[in-house]
PDB file of N, CA and C in Angstrom:
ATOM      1  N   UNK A   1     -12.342 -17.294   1.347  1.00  0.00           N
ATOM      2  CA  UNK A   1     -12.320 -15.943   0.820  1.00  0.00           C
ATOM      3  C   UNK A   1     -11.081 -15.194   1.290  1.00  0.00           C
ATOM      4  N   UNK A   2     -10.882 -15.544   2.526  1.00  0.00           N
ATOM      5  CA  UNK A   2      -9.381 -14.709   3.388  1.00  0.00           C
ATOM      6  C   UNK A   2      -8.015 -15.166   2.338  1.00  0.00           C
ATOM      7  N   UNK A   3      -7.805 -16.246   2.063  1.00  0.00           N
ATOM      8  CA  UNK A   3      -6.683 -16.637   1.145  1.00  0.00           C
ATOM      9  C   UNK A   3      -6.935 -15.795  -0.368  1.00  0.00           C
ATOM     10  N   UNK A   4      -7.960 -15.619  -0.948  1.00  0.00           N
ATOM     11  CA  UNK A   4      -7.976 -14.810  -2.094  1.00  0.00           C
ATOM     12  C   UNK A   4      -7.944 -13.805  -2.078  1.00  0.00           C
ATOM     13  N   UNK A   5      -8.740 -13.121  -0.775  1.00  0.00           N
ATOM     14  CA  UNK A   5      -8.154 -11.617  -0.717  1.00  0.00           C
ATOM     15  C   UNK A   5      -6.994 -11.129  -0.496  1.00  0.00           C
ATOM     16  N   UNK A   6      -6.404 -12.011   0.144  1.00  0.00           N
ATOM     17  CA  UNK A   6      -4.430 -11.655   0.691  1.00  0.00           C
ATOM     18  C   UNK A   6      -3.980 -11.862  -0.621  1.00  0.00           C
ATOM     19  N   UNK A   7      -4.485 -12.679  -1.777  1.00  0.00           N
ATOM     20  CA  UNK A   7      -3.515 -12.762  -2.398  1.00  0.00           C
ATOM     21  C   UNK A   7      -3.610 -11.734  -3.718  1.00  0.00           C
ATOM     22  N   UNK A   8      -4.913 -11.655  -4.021  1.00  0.00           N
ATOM     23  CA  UNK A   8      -5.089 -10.082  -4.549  1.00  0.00           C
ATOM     24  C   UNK A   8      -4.732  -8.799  -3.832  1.00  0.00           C
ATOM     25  N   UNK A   9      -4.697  -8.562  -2.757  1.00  0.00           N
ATOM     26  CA  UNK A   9      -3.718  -7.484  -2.086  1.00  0.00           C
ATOM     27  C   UNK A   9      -2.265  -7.054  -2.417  1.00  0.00           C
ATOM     28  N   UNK A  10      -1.682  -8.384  -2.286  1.00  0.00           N
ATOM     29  CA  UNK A  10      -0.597  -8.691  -1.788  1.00  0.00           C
ATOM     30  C   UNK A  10      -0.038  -8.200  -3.444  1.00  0.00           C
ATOM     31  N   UNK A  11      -0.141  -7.695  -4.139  1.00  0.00           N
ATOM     32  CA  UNK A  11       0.225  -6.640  -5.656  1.00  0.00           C
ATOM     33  C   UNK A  11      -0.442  -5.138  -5.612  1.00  0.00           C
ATOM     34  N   UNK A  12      -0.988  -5.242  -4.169  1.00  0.00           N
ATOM     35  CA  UNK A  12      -1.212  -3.537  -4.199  1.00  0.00           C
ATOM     36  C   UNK A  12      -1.193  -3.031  -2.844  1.00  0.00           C
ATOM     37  N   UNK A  13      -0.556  -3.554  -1.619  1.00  0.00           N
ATOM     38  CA  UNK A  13      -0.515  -3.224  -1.012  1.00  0.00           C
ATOM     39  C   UNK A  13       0.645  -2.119  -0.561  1.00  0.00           C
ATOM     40  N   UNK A  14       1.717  -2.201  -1.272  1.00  0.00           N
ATOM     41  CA  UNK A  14       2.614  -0.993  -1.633  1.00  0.00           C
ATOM     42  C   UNK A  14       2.509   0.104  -1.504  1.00  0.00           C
ATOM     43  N   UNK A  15       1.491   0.514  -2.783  1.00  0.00           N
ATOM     44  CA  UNK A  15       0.943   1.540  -3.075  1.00  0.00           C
ATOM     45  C   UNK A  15       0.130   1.888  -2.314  1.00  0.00           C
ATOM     46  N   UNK A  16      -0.502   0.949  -1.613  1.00  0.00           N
ATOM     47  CA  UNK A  16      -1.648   1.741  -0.494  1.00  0.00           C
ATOM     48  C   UNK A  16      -0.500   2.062   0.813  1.00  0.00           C
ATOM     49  N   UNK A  17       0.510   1.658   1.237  1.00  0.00           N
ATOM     50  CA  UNK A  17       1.135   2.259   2.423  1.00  0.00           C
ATOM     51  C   UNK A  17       1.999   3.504   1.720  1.00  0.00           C
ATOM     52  N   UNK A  18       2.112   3.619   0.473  1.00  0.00           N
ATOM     53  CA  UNK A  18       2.563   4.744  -0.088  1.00  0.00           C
ATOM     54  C   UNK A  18       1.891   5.588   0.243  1.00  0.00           C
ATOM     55  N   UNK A  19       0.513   5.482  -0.483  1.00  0.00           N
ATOM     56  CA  UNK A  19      -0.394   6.664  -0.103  1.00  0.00           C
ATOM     57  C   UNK A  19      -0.537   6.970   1.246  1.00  0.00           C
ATOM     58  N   UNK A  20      -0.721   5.817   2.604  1.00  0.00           N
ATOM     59  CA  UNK A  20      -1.094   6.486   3.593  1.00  0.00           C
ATOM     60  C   UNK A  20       0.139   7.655   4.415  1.00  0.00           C
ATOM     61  N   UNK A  21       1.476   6.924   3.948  1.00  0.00           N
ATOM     62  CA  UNK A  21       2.748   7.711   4.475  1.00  0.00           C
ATOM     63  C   UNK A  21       2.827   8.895   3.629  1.00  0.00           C
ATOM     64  N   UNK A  22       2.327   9.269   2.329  1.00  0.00           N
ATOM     65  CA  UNK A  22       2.188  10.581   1.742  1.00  0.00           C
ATOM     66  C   UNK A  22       1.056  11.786   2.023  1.00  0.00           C
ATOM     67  N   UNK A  23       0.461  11.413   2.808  1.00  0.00           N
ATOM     68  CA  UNK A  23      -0.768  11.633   3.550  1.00  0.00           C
ATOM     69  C   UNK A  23      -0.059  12.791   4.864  1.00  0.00           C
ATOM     70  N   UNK A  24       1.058  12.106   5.511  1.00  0.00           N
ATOM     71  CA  UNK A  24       1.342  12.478   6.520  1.00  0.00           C
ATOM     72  C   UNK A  24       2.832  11.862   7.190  1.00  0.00           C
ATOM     73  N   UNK A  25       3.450  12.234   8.517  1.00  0.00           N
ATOM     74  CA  UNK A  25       4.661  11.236   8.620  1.00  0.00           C
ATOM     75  C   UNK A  25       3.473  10.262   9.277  1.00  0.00           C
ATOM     76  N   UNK A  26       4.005   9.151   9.605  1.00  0.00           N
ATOM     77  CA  UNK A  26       3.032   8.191  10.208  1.00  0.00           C
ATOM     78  C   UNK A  26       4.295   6.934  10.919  1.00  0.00           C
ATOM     79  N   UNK A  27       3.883   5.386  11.680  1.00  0.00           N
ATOM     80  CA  UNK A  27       4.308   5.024  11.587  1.00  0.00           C
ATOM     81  C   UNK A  27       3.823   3.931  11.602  1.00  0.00           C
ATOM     82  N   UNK A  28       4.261   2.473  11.777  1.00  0.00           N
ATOM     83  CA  UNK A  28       3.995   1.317  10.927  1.00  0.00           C
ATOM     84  C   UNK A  28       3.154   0.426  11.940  1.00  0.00           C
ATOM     85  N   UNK A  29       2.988   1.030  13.070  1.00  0.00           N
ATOM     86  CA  UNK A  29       1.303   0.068  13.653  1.00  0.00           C
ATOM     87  C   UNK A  29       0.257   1.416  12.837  1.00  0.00           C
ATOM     88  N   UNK A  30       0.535   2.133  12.905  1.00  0.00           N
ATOM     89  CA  UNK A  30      -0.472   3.400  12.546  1.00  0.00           C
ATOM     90  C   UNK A  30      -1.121   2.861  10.734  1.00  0.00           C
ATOM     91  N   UNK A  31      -0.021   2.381  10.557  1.00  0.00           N
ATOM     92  CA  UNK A  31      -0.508   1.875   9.198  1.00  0.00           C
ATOM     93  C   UNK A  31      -1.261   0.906   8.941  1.00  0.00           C
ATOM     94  N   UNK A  32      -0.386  -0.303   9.332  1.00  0.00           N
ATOM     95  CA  UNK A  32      -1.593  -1.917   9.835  1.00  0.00           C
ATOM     96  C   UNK A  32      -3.077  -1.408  10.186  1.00  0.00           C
ATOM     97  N   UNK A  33      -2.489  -0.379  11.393  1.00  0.00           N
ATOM     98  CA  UNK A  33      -4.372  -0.421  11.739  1.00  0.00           C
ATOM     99  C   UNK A  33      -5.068   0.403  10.544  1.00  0.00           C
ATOM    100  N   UNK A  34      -5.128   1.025  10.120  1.00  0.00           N
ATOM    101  CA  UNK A  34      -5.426   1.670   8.982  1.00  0.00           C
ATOM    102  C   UNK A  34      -6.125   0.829   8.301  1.00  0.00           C
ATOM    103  N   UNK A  35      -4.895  -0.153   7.733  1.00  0.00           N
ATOM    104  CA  UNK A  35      -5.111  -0.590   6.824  1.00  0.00           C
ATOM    105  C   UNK A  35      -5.796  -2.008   7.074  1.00  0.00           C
ATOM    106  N   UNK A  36      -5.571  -2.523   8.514  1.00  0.00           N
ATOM    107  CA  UNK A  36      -6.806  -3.652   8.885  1.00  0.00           C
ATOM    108  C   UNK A  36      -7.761  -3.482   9.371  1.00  0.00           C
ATOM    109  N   UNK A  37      -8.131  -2.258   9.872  1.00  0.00           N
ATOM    110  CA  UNK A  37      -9.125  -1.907  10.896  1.00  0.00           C
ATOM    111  C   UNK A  37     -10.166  -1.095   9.858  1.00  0.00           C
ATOM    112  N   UNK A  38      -9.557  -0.145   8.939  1.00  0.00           N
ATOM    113  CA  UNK A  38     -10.220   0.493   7.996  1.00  0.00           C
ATOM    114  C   UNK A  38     -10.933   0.210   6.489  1.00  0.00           C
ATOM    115  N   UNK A  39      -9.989  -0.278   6.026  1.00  0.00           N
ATOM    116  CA  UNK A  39      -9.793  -1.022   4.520  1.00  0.00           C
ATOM    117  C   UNK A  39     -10.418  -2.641   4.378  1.00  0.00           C
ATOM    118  N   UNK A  40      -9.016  -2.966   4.451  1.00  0.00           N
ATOM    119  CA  UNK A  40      -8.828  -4.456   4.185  1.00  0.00           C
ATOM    120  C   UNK A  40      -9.442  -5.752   5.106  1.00  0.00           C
ATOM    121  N   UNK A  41      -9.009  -5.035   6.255  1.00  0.00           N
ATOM    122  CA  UNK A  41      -9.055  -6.556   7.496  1.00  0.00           C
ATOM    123  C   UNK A  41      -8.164  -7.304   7.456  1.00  0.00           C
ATOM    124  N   UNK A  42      -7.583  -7.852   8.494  1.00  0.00           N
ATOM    125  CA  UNK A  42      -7.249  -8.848   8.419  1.00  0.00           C
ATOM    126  C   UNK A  42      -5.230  -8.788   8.130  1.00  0.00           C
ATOM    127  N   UNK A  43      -4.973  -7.691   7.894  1.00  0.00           N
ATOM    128  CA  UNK A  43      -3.633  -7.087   7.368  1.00  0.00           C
ATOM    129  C   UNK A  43      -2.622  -7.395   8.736  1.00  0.00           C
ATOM    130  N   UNK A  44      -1.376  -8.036   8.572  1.00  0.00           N
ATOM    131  CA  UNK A  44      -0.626  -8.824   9.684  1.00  0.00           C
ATOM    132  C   UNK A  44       0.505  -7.798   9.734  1.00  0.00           C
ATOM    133  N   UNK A  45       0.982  -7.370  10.768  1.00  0.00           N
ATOM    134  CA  UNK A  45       2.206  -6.240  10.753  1.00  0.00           C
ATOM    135  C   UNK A  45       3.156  -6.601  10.408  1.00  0.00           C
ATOM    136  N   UNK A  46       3.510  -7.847   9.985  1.00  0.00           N
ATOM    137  CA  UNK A  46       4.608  -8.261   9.128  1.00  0.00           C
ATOM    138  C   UNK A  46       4.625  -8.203   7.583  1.00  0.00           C
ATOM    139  N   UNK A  47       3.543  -8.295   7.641  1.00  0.00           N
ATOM    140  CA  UNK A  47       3.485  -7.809   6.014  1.00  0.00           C
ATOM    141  C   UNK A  47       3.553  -6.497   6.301  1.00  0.00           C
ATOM    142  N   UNK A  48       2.777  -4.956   6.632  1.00  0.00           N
ATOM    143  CA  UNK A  48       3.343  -4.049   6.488  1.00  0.00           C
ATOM    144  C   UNK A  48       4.565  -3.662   6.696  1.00  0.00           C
ATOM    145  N   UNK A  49       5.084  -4.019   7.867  1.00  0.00           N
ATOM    146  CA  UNK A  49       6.946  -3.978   8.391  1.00  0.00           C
ATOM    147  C   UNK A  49       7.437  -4.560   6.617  1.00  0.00           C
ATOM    148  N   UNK A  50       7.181  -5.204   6.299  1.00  0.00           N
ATOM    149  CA  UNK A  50       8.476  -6.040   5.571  1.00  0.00           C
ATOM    150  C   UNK A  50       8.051  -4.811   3.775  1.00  0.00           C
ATOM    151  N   UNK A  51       6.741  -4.468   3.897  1.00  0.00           N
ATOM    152  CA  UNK A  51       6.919  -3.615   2.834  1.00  0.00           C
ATOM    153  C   UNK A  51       7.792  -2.178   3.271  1.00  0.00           C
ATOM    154  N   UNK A  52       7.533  -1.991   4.717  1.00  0.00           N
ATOM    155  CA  UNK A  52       8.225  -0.090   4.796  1.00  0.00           C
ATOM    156  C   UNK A  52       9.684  -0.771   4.577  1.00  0.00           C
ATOM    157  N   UNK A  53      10.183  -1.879   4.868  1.00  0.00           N
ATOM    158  CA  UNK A  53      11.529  -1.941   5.039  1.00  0.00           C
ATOM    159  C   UNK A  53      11.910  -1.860   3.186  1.00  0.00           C
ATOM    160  N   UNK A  54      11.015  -2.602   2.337  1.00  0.00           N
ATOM    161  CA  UNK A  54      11.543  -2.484   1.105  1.00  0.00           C
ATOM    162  C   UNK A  54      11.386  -1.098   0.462  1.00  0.00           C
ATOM    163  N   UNK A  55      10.409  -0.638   0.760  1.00  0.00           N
ATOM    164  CA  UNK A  55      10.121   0.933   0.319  1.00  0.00           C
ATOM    165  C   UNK A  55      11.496   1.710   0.815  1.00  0.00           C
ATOM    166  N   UNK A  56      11.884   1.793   1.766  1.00  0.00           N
ATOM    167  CA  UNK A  56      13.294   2.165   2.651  1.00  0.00           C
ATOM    168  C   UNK A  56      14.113   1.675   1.483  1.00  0.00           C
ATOM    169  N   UNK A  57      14.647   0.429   1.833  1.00  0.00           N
ATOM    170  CA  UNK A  57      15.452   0.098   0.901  1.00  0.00           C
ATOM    171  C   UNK A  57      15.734   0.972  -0.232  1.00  0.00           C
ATOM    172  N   UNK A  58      14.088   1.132  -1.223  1.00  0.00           N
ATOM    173  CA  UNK A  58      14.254   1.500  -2.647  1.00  0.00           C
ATOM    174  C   UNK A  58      14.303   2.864  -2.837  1.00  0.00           C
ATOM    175  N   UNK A  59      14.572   3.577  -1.255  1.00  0.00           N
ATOM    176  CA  UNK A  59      14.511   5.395  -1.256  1.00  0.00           C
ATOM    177  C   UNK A  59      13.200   5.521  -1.852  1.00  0.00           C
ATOM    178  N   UNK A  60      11.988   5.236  -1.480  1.00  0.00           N
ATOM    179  CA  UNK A  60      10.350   5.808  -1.804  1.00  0.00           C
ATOM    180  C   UNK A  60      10.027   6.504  -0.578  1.00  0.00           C
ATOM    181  N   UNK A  61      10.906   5.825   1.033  1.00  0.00           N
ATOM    182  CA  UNK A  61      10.306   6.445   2.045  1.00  0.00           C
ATOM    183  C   UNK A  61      11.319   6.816   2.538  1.00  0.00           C
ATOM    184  N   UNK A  62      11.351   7.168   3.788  1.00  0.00           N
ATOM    185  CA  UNK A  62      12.577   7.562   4.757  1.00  0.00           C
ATOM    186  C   UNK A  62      12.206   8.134   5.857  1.00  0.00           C
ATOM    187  N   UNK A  63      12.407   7.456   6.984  1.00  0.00           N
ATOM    188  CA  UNK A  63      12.597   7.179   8.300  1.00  0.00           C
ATOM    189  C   UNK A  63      13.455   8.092   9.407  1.00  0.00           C
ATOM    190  N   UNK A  64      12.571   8.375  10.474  1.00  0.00           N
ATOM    191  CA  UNK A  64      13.546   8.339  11.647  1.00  0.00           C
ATOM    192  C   UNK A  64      12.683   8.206  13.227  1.00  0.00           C
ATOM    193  N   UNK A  65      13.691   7.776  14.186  1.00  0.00           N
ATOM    194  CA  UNK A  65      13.049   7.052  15.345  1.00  0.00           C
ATOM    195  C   UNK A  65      12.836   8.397  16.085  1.00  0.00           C
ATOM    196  N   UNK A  66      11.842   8.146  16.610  1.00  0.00           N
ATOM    197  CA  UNK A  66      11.480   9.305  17.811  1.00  0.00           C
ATOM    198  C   UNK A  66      10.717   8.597  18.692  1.00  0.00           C
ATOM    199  N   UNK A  67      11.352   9.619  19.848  1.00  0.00           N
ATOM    200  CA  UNK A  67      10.639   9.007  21.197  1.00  0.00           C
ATOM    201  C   UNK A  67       8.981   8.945  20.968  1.00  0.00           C
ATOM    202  N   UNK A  68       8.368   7.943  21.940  1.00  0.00           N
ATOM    203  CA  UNK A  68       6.896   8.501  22.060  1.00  0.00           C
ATOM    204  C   UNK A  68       6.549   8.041  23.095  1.00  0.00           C
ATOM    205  N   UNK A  69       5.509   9.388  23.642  1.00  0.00           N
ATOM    206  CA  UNK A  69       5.101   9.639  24.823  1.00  0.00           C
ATOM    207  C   UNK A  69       4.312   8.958  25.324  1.00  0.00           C
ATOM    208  N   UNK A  70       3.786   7.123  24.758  1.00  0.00           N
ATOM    209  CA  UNK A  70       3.013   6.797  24.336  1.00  0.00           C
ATOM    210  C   UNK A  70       3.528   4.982  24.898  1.00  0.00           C
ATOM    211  N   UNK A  71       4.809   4.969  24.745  1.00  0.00           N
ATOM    212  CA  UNK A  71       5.213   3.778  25.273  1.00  0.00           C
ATOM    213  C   UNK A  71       7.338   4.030  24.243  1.00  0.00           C
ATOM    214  N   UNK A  72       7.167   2.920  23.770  1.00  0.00           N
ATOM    215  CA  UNK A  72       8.885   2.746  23.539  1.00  0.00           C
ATOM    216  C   UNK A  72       8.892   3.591  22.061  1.00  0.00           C
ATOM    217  N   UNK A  73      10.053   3.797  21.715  1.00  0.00           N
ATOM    218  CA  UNK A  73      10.170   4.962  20.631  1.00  0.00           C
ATOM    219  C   UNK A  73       9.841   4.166  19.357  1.00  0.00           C
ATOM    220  N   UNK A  74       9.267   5.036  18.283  1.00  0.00           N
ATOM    221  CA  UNK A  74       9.072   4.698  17.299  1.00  0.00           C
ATOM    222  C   UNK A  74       9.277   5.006  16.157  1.00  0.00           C
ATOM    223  N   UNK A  75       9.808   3.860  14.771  1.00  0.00           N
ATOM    224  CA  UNK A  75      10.583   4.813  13.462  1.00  0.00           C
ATOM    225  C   UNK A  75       9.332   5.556  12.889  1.00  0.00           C
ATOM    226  N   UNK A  76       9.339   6.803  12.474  1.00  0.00           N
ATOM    227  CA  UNK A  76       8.358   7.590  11.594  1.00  0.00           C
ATOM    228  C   UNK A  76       8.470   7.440  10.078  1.00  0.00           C
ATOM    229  N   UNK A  77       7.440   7.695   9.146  1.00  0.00           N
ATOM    230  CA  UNK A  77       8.227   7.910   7.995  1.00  0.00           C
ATOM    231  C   UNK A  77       7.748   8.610   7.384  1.00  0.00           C
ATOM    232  N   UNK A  78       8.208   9.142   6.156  1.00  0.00           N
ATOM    233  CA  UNK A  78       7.696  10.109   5.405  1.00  0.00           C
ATOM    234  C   UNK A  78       8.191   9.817   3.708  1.00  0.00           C
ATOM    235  N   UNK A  79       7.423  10.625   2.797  1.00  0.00           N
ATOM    236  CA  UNK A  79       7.455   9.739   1.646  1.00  0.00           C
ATOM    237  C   UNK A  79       8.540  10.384   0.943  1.00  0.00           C
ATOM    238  N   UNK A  80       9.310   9.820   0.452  1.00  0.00           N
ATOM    239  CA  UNK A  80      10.670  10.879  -0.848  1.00  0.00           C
ATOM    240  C   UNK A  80       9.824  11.400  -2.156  1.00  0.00           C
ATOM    241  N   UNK A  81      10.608  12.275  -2.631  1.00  0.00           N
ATOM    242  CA  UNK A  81      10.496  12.773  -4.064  1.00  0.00           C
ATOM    243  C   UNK A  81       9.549  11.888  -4.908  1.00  0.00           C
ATOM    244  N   UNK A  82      11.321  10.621  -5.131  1.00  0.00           N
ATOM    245  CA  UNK A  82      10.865   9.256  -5.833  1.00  0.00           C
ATOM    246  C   UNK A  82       9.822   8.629  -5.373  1.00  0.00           C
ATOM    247  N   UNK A  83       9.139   8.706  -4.043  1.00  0.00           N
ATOM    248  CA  UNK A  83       7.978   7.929  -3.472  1.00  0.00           C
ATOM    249  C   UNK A  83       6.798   8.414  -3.802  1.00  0.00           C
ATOM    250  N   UNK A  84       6.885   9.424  -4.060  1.00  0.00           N
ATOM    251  CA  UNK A  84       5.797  10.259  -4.605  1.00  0.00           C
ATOM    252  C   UNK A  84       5.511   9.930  -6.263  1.00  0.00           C
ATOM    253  N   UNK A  85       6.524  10.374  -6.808  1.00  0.00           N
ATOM    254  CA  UNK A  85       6.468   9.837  -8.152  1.00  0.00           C
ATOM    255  C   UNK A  85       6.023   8.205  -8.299  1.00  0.00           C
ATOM    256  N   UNK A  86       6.553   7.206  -7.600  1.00  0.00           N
ATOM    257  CA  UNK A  86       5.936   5.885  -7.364  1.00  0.00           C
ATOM    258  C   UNK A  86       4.799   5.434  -7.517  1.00  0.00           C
ATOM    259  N   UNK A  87       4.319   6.460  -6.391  1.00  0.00           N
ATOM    260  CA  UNK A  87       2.561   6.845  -6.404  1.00  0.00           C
ATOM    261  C   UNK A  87       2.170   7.259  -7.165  1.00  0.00           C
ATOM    262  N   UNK A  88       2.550   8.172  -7.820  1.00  0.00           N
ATOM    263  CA  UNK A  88       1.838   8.886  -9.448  1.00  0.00           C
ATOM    264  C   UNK A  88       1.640   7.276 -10.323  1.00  0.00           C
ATOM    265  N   UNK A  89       2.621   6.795 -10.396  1.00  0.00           N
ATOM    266  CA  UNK A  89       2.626   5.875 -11.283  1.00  0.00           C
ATOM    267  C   UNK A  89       1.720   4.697 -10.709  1.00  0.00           C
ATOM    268  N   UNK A  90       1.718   4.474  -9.631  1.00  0.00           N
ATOM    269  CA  UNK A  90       0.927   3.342  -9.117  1.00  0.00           C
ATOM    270  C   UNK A  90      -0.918   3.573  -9.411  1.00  0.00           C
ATOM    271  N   UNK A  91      -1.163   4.732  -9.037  1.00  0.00           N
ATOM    272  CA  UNK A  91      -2.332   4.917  -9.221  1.00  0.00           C
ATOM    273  C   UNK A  91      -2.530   5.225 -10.579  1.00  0.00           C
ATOM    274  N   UNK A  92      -1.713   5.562 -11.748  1.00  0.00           N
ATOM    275  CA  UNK A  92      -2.164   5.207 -13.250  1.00  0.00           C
ATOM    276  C   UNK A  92      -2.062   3.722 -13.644  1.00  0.00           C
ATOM    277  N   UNK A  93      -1.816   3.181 -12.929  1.00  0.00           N
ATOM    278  CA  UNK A  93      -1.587   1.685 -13.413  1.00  0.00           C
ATOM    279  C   UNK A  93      -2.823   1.460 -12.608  1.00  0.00           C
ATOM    280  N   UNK A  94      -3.128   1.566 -11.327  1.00  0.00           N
ATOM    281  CA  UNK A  94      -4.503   0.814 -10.859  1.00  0.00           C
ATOM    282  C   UNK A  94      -5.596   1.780 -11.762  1.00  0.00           C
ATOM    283  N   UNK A  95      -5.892   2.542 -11.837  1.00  0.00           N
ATOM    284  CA  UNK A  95      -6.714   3.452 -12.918  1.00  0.00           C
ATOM    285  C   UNK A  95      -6.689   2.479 -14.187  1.00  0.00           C
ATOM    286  N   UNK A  96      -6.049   2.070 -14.803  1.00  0.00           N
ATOM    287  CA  UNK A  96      -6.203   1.075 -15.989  1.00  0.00           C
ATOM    288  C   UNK A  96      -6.806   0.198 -15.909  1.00  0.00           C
ATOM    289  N   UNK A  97      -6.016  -0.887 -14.698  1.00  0.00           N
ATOM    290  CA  UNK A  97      -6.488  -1.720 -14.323  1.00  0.00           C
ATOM    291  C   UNK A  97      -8.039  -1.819 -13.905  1.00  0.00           C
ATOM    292  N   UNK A  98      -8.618  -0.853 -12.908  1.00  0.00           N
ATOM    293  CA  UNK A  98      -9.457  -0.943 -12.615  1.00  0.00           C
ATOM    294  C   UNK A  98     -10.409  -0.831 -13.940  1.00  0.00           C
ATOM    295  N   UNK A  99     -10.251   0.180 -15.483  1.00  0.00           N
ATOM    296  CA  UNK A  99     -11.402   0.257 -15.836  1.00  0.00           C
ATOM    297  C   UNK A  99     -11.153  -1.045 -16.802  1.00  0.00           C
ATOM    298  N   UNK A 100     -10.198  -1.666 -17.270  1.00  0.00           N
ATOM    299  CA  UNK A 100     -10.012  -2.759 -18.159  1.00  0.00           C
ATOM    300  C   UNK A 100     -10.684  -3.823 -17.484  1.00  0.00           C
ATOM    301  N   UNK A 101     -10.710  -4.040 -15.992  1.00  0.00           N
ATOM    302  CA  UNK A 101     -11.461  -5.096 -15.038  1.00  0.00           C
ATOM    303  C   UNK A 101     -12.772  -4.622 -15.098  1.00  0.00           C
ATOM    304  N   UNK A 102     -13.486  -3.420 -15.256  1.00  0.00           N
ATOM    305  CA  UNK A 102     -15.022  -2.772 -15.416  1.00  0.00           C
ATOM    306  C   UNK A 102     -14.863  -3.529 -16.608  1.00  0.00           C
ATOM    307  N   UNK A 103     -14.426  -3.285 -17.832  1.00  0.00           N
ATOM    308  CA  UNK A 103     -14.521  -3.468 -19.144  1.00  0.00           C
ATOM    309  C   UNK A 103     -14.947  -5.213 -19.245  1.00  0.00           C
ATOM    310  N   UNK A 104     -14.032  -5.770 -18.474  1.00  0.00           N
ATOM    311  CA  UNK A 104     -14.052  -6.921 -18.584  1.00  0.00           C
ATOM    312  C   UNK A 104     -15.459  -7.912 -18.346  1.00  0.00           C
ATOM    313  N   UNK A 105     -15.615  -7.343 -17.038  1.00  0.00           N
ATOM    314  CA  UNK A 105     -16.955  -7.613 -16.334  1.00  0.00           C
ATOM    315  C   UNK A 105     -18.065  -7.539 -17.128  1.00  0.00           C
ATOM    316  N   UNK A 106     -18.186  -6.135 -17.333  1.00  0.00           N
ATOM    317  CA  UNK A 106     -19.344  -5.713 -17.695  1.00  0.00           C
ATOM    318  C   UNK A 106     -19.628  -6.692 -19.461  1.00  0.00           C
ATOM    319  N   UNK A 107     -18.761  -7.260 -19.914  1.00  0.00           N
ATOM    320  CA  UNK A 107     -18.868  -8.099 -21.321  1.00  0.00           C
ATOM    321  C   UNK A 107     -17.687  -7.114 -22.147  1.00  0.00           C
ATOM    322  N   UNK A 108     -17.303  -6.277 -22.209  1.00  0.00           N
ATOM    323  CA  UNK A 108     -16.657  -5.544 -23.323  1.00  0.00           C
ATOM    324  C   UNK A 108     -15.820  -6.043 -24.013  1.00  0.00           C
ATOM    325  N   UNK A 109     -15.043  -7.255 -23.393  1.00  0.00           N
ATOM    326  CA  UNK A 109     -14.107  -8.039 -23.664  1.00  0.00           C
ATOM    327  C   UNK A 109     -14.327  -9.198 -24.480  1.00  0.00           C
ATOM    328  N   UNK A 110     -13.599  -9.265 -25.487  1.00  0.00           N
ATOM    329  CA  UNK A 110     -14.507 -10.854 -25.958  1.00  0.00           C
ATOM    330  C   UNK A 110     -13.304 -11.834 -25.556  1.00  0.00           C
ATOM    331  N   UNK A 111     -13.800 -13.040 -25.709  1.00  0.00           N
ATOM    332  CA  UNK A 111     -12.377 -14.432 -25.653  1.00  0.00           C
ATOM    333  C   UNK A 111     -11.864 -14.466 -27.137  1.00  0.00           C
ATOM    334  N   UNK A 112     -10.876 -14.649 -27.642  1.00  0.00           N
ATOM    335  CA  UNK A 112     -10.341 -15.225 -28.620  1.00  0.00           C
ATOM    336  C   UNK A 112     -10.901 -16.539 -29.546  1.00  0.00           C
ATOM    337  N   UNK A 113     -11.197 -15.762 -30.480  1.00  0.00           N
ATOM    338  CA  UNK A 113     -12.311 -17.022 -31.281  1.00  0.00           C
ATOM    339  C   UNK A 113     -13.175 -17.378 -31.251  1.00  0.00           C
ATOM    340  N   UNK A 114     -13.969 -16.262 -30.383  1.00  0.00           N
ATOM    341  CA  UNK A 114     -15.651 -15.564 -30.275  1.00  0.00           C
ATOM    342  C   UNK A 114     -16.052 -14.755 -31.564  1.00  0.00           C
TER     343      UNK A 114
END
């Protein structure tokens, strides 16, 4: 079951560290746990690290290091304009998705040449 759930994640997990960094600044153990401790389970900080770094990359988020009082300093982030808009769009696409997958389930759907 652990291999099918990572791999159905692993096309929406984006959007869920979108949302949690639009939420608030935050930073990227704050997220993992979130998102393994709360959600998902099981979520490896390399997979979140390697999404904030592409979100960075694509200007959705943006970063900066601050000390913490807490142990060694840590990058923060917070969501851009465009990251926001991202999110608009991400959650109309899972909104589809989700009711076309209700649709599906529930019979609404036929096969081709039914």
């Amino acid at each position: 079951m652990k291999r099918t759930i990572t791999g159905i994640l692993k096309g929406i997990l984006e959007g869920c560290v979108l949302e949690l960094i639009s939420r608030g600044e935050t930073y990227g153990y704050d997220i993992t746990h979130t998102l393994d401790k709360k959600v998902f389970g099981d979520i490896a900080n390399g997979t979140v690290y390697a999404i904030l770094q592409r979100l960075e990359e694509s200007k959705l988020v943006e970063s900066r290091v601050r000390v913490s009082g807490a142990g060694p300093s840590r990058k923060f982030y917070t969501i851009t304009d465009a990251g926001r808009q991202e999110l608009k769009y991400f959650w109309m696409r899972w909104d589809f998705v989700t009711q076309k997958m209700g649709e599906l389930r529930r019979g609404g759907a036929a096969c081709p040449g039914n």
